[in-house]
C-alpha atoms as a PDB file:
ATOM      1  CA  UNK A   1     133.491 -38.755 -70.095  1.00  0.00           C
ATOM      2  CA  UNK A   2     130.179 -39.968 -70.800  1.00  0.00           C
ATOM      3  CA  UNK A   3     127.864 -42.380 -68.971  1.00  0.00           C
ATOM      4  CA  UNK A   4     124.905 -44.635 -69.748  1.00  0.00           C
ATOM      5  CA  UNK A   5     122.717 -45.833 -67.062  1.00  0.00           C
ATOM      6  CA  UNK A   6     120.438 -47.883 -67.468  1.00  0.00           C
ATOM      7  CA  UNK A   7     117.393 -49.168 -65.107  1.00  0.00           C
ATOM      8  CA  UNK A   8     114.177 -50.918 -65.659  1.00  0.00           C
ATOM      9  CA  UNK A   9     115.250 -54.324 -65.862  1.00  0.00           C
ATOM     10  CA  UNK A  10     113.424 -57.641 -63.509  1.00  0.00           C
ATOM     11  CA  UNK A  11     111.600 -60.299 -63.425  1.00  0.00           C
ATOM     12  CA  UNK A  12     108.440 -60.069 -65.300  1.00  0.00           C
ATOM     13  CA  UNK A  13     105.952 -63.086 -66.520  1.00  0.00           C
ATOM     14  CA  UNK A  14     104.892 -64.104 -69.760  1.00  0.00           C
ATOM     15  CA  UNK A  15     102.600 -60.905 -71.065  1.00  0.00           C
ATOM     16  CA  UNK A  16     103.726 -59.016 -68.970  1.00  0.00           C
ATOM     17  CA  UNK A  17     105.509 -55.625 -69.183  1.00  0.00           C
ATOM     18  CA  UNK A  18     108.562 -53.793 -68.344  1.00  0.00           C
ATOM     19  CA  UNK A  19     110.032 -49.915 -69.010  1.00  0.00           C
ATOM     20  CA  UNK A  20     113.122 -49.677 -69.292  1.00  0.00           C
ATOM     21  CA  UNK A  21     115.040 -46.260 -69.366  1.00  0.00           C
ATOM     22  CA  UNK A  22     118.948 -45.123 -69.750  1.00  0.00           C
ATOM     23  CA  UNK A  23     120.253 -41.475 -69.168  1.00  0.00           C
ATOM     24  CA  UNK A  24     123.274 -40.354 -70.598  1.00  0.00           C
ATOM     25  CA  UNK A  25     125.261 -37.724 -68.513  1.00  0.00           C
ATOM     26  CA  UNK A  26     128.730 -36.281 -68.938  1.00  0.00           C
ATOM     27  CA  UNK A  27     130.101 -33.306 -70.733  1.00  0.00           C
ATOM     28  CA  UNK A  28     127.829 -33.569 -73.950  1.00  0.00           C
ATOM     29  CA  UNK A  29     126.955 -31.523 -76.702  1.00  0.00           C
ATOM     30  CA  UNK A  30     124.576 -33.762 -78.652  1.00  0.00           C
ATOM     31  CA  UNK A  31     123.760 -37.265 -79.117  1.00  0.00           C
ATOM     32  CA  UNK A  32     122.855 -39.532 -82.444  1.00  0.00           C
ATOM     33  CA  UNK A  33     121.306 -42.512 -82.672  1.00  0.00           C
ATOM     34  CA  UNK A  34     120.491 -44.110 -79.612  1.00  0.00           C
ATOM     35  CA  UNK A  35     119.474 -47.744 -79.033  1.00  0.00           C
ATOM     36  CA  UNK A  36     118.345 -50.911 -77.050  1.00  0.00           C
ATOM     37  CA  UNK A  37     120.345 -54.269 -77.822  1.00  0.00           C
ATOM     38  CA  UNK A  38     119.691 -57.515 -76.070  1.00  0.00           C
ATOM     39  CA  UNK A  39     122.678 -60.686 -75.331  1.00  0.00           C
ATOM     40  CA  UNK A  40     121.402 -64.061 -74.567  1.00  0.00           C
ATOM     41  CA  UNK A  41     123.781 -66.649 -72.474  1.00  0.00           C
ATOM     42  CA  UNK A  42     125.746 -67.769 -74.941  1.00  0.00           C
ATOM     43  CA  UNK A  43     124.345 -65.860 -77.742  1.00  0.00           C
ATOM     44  CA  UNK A  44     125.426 -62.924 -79.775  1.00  0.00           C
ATOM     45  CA  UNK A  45     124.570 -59.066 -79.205  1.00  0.00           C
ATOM     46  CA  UNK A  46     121.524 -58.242 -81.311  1.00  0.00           C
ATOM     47  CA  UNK A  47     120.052 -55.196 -82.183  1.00  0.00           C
ATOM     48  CA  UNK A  48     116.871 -54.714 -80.591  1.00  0.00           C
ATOM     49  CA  UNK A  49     115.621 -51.124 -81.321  1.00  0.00           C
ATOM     50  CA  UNK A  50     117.011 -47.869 -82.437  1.00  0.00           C
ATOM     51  CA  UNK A  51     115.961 -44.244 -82.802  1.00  0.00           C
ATOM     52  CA  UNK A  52     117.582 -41.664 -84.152  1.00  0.00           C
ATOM     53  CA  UNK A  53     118.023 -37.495 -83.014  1.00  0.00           C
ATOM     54  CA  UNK A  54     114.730 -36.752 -85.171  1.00  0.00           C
ATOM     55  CA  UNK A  55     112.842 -39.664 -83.852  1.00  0.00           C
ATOM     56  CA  UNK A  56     113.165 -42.327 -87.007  1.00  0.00           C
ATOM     57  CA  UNK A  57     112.801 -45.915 -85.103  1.00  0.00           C
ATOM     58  CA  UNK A  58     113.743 -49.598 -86.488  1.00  0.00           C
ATOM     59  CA  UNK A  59     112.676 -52.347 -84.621  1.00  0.00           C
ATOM     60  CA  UNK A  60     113.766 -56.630 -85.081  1.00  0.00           C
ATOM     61  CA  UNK A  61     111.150 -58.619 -86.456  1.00  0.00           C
ATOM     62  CA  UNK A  62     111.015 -60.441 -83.285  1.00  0.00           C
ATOM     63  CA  UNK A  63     109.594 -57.267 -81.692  1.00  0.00           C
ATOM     64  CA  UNK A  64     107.800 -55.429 -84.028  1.00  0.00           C
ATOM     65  CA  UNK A  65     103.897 -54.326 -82.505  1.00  0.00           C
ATOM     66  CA  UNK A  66     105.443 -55.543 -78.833  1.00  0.00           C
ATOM     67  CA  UNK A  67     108.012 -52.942 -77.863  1.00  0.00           C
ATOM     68  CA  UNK A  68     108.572 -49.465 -78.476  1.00  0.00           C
ATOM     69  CA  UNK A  69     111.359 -47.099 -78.478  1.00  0.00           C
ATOM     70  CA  UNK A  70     111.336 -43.806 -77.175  1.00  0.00           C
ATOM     71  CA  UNK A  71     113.706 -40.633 -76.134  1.00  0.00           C
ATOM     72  CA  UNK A  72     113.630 -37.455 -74.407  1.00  0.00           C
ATOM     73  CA  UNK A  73     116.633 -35.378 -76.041  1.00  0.00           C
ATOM     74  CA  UNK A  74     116.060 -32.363 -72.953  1.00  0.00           C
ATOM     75  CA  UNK A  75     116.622 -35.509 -70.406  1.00  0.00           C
ATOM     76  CA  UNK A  76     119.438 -36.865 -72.710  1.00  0.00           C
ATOM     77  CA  UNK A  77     117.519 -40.476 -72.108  1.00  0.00           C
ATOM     78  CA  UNK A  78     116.269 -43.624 -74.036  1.00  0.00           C
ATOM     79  CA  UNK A  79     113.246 -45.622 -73.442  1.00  0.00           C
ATOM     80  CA  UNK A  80     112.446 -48.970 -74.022  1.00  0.00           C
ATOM     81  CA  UNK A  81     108.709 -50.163 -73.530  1.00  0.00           C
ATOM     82  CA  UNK A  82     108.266 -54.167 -73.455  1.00  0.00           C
ATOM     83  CA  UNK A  83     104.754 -55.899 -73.769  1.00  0.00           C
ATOM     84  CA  UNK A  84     103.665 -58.604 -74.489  1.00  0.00           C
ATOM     85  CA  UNK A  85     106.809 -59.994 -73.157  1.00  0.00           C
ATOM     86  CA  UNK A  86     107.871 -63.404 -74.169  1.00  0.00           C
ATOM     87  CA  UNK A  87     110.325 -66.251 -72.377  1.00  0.00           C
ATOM     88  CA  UNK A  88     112.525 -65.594 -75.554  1.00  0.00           C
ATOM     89  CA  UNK A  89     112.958 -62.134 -74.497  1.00  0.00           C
ATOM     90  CA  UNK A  90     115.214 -62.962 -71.365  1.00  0.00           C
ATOM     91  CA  UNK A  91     118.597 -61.102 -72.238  1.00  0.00           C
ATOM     92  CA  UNK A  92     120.446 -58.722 -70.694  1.00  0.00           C
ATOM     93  CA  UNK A  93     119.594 -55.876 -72.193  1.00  0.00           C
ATOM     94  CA  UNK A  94     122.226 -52.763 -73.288  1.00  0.00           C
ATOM     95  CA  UNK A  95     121.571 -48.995 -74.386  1.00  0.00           C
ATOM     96  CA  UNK A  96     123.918 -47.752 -76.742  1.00  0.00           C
ATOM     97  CA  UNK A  97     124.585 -44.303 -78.148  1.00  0.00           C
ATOM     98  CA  UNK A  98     126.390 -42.136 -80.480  1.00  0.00           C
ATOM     99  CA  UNK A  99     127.724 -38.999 -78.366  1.00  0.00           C
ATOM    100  CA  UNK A 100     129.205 -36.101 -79.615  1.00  0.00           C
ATOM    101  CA  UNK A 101     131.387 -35.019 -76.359  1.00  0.00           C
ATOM    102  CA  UNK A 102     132.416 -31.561 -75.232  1.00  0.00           C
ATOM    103  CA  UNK A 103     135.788 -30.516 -77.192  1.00  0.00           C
ATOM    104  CA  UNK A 104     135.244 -33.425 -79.535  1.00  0.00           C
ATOM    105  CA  UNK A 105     134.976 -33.253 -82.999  1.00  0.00           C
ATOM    106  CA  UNK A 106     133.769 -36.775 -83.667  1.00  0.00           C
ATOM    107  CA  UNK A 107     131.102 -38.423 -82.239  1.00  0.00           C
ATOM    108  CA  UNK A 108     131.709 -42.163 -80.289  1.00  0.00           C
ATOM    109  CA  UNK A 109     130.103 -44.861 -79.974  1.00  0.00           C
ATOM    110  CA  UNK A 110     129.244 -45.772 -75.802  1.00  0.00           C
ATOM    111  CA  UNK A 111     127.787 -48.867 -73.870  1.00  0.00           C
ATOM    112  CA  UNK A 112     125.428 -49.059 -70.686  1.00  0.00           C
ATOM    113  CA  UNK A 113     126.138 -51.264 -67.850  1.00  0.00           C
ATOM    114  CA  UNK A 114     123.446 -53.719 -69.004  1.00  0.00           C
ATOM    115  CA  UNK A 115     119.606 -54.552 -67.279  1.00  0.00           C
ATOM    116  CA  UNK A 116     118.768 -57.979 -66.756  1.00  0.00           C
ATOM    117  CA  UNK A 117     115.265 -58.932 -67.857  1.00  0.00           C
ATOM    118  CA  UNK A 118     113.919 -62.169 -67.055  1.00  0.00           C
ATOM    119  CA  UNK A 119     110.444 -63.809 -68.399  1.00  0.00           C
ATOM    120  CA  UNK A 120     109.462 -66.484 -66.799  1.00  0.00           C
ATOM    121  CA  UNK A 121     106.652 -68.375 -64.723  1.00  0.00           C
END
């Protein structure tokens, strides 16, 4: 089995900043792509940042110059670095990653538990 957890998450006002962070643990041999999605209430899933094994990133438009992605591949964990943070930004906020388990020949696609960030005065 493999497990995201994530941690970070709060309430933070307008320009502020947050960190958020999610370490995968379990029996794994290597991980992909790894990445930071964000769900309004009431609104879809949306990508928010991804970065792959060699360090490649992709950011949304509506985040480009504000946050940054990150990973350490010893620690097996994802970083997400907010500033600059914006009332629009409140989501709940997932990792997600592409894990290549122990005795697996495929690798799967796995969820976090989900951070809450708030922006507001």
């Amino acid at each position: 089995q493999v497990q995201l957890v994530e941690s970070g998450g709060g309430l933070v006002q307008p320009g502020g900043s947050l960190r958020l962070s999610c370490a995968a643990s379990g029996s794994i041999i290597s991980i992909n792509t790894m990445g930071w999605y964000r769900q309004a209430p009431g609104k879809q899933r949306d990508v928010v940042a991804t970065i792959t094994s060699g360090g490649s990133t992709n950011y949304a438009d509506s985040v480009k110059g504000r946050f940054t992605i990150s990973r350490d591949n010893y620690k097996n964990t994802v970083y997400l670095q907010m500033n600059s943070l914006k009332p629009e930004d409140t989501a709940v906020y997932y990792c997600n990653a592409l894990v290549l388990r122990s005795g697996s020949w495929q690798y799967l696609e796995h969820w976090g538990q989900g951070t809450l960030v708030t922006v507001s005065s």
